[in-house]
C-alpha atoms as a PDB file:
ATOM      1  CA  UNK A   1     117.727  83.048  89.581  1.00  0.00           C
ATOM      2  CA  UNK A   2     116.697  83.776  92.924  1.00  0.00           C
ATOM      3  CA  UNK A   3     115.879  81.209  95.596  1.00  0.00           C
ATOM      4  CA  UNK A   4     113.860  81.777  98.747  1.00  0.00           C
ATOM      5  CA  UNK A   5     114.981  79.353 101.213  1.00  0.00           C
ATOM      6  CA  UNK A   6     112.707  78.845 104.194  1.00  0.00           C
ATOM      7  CA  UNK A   7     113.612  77.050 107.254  1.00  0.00           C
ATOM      8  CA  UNK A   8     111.220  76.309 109.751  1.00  0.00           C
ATOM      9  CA  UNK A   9     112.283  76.069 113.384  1.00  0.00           C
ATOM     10  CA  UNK A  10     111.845  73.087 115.291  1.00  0.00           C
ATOM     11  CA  UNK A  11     109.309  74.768 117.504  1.00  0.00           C
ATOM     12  CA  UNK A  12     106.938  75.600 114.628  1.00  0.00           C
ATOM     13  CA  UNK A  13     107.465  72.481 112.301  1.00  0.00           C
ATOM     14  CA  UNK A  14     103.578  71.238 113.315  1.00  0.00           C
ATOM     15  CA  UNK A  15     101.739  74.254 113.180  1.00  0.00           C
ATOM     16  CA  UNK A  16     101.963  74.567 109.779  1.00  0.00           C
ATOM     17  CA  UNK A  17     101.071  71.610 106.804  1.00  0.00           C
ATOM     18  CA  UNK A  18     103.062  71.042 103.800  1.00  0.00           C
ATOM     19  CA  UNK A  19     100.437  72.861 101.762  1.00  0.00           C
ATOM     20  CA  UNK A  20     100.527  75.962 103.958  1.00  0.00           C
ATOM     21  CA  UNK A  21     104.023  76.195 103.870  1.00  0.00           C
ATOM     22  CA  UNK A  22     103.859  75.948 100.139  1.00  0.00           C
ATOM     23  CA  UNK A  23     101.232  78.843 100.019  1.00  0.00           C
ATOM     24  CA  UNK A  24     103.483  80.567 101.887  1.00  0.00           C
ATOM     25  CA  UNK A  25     106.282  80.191  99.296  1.00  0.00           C
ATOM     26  CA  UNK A  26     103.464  81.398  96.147  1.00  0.00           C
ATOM     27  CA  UNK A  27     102.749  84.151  98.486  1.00  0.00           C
ATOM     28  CA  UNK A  28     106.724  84.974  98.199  1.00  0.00           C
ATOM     29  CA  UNK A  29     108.039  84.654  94.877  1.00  0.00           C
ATOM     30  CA  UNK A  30     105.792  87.407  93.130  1.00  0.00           C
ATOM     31  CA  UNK A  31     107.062  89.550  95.650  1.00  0.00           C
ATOM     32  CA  UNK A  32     110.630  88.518  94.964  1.00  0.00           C
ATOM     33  CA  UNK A  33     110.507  89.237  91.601  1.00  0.00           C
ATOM     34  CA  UNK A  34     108.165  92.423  91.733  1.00  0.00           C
ATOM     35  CA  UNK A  35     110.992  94.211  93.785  1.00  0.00           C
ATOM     36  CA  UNK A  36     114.043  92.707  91.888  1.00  0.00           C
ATOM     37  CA  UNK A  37     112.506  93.928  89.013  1.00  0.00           C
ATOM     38  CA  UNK A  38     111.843  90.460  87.013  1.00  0.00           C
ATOM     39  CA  UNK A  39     108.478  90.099  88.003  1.00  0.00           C
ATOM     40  CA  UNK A  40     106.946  87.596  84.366  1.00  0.00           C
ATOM     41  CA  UNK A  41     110.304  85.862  84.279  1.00  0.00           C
ATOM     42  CA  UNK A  42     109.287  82.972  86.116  1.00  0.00           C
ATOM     43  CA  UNK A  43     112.450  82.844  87.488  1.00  0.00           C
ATOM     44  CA  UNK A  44     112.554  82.314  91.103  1.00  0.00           C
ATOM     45  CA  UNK A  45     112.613  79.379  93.172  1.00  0.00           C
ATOM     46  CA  UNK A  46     110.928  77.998  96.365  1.00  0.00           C
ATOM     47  CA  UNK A  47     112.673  75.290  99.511  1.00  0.00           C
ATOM     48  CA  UNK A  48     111.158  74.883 102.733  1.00  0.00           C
ATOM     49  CA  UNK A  49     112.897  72.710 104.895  1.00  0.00           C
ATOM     50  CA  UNK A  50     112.761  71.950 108.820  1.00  0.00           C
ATOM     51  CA  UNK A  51     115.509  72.607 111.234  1.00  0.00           C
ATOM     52  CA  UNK A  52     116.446  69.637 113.332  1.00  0.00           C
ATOM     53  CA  UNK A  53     117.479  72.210 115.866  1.00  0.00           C
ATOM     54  CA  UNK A  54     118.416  75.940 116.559  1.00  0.00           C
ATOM     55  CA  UNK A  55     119.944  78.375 118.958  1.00  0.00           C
ATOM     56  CA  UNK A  56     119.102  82.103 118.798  1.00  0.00           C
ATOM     57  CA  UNK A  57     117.186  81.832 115.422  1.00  0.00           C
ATOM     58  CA  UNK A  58     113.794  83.022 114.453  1.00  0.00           C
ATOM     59  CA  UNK A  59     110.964  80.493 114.287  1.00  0.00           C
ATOM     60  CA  UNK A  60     110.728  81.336 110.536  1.00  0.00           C
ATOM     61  CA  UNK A  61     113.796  82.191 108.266  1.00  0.00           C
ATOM     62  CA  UNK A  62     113.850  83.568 105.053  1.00  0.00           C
ATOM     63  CA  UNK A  63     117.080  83.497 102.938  1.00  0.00           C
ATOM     64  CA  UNK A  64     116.739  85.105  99.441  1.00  0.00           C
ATOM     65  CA  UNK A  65     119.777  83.615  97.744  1.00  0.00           C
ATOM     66  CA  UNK A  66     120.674  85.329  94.112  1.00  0.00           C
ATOM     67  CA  UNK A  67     124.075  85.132  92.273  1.00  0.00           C
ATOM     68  CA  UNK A  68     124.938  89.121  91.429  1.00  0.00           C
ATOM     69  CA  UNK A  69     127.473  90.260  88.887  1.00  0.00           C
ATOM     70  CA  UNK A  70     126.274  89.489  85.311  1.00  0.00           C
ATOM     71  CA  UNK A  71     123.752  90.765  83.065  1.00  0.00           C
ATOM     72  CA  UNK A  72     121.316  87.446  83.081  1.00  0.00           C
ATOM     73  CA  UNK A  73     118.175  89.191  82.529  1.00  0.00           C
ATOM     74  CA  UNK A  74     119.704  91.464  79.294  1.00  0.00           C
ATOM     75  CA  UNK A  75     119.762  94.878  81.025  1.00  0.00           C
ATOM     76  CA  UNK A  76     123.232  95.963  79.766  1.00  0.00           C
ATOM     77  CA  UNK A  77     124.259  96.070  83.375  1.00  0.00           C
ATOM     78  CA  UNK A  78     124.546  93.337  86.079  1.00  0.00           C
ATOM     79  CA  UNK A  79     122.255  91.685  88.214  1.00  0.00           C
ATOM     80  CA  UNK A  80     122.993  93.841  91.633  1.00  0.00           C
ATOM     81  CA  UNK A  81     119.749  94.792  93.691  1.00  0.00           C
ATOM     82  CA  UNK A  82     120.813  97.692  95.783  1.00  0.00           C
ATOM     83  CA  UNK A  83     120.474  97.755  99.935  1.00  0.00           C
ATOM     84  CA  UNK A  84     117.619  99.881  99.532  1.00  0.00           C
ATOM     85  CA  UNK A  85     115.363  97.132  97.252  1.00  0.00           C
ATOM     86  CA  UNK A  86     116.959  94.316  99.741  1.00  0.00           C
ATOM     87  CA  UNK A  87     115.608  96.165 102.272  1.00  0.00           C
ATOM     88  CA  UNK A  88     112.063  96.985 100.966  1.00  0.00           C
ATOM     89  CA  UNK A  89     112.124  93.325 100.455  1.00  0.00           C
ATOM     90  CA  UNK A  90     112.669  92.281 103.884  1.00  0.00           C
ATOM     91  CA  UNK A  91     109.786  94.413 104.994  1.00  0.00           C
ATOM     92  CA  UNK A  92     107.379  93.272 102.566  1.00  0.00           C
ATOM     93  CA  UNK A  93     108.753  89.571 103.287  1.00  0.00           C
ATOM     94  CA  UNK A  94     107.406  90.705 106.631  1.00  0.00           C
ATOM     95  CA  UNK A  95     104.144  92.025 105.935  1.00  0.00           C
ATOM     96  CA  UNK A  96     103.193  88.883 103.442  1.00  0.00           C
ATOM     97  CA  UNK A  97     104.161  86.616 106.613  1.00  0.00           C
ATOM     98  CA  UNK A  98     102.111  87.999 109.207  1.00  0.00           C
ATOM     99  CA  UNK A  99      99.028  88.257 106.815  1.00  0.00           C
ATOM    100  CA  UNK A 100     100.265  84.119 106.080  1.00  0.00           C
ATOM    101  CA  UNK A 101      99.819  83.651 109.979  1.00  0.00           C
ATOM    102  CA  UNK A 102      96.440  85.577 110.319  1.00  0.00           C
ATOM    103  CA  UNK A 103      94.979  83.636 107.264  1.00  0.00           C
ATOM    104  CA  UNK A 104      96.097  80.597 108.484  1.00  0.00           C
ATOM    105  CA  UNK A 105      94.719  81.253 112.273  1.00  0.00           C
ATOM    106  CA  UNK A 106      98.427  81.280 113.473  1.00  0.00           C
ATOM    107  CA  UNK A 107      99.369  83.104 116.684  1.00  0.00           C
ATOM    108  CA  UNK A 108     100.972  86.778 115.683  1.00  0.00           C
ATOM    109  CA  UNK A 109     103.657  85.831 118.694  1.00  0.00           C
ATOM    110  CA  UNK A 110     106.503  83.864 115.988  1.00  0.00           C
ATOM    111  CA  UNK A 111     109.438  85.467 115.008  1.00  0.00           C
ATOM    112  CA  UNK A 112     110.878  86.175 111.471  1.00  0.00           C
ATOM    113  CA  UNK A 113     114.562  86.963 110.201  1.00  0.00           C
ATOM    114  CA  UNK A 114     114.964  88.178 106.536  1.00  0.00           C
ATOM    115  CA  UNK A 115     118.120  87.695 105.078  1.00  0.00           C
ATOM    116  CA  UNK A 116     119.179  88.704 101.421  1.00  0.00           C
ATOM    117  CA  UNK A 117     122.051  86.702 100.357  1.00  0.00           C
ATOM    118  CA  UNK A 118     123.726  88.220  97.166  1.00  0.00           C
ATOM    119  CA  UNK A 119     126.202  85.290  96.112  1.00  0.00           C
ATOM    120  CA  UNK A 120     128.921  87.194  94.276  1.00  0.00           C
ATOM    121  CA  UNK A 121     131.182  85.237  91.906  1.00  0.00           C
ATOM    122  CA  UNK A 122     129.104  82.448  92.184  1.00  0.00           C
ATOM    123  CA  UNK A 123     127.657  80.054  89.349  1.00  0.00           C
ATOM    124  CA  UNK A 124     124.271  78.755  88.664  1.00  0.00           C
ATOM    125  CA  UNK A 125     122.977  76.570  86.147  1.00  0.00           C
ATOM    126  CA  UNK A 126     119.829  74.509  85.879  1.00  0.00           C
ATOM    127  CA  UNK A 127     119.993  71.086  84.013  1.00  0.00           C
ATOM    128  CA  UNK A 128     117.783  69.312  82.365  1.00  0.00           C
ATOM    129  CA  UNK A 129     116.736  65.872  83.028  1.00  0.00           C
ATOM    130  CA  UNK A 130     119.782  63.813  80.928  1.00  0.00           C
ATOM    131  CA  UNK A 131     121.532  66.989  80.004  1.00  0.00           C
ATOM    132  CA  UNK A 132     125.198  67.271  81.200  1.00  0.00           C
ATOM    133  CA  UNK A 133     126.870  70.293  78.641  1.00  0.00           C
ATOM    134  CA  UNK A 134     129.926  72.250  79.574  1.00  0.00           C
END
């Protein structure tokens, strides 16, 4: 399951409302999916938080966090996007953001960092409300 984690720099934090921000984020995850390849599965995930503070980071970051290695969509293969997909992400992360700014009548003048962050050997497991199983 992928999760795109967005932190908002503490320069930025009041230009944008909750609601925005959370446009921004259904603006994302179709993209996420489309160029992972599991665009229907509704299987990716959304955070925005706010930085408290920063040095030498981008007003906006984007982490796309996914756990790589095993077959969780039934491929026969593993979960593994390849540079070349992470990349074409990053730049259509890009392009979705500054059309978010100019829709929102944001300034073109923020910055934006990408980063694709393949977890490998990691675990993930959503549980339900009540359920603890091994």
């Amino acid at each position: 399951m992928p999760q795109i984690y967005l932190i908002l720099g503490p320069g930025i934090q009041a230009l944008c409302t909750e609601s925005e921000v959370l446009d921004l984020g259904k603006r994302l995850i179709p993209i996420v999916e489309g160029v992972f390849g599991i665009g229907g599965t509704n299987d990716t995930a959304f955070t925005a938080v706010k930085a408290v503070e920063t040095i030498d980071e981008a007003d906006f970051q984007v982490e796309v966090r996914y756990t790589v290695g095993t077959d969780e969509y039934g491929w026969g293969k593993p979960f593994n996007p390849p540079l070349i997909q992470q990349k074409k992400l990053a730049v259509l992360i890009a392009t979705e953001f500054r059309m978010f700014l100019e829709a929102n009548g944001l300034s073109d003048d923020y910055t934006l960092s990408v980063w694709c962050k393949p977890h490998r050997g990691g675990f993930f497991k959503m549980f339900g409300k009540g359920e603890v199983k091994s």
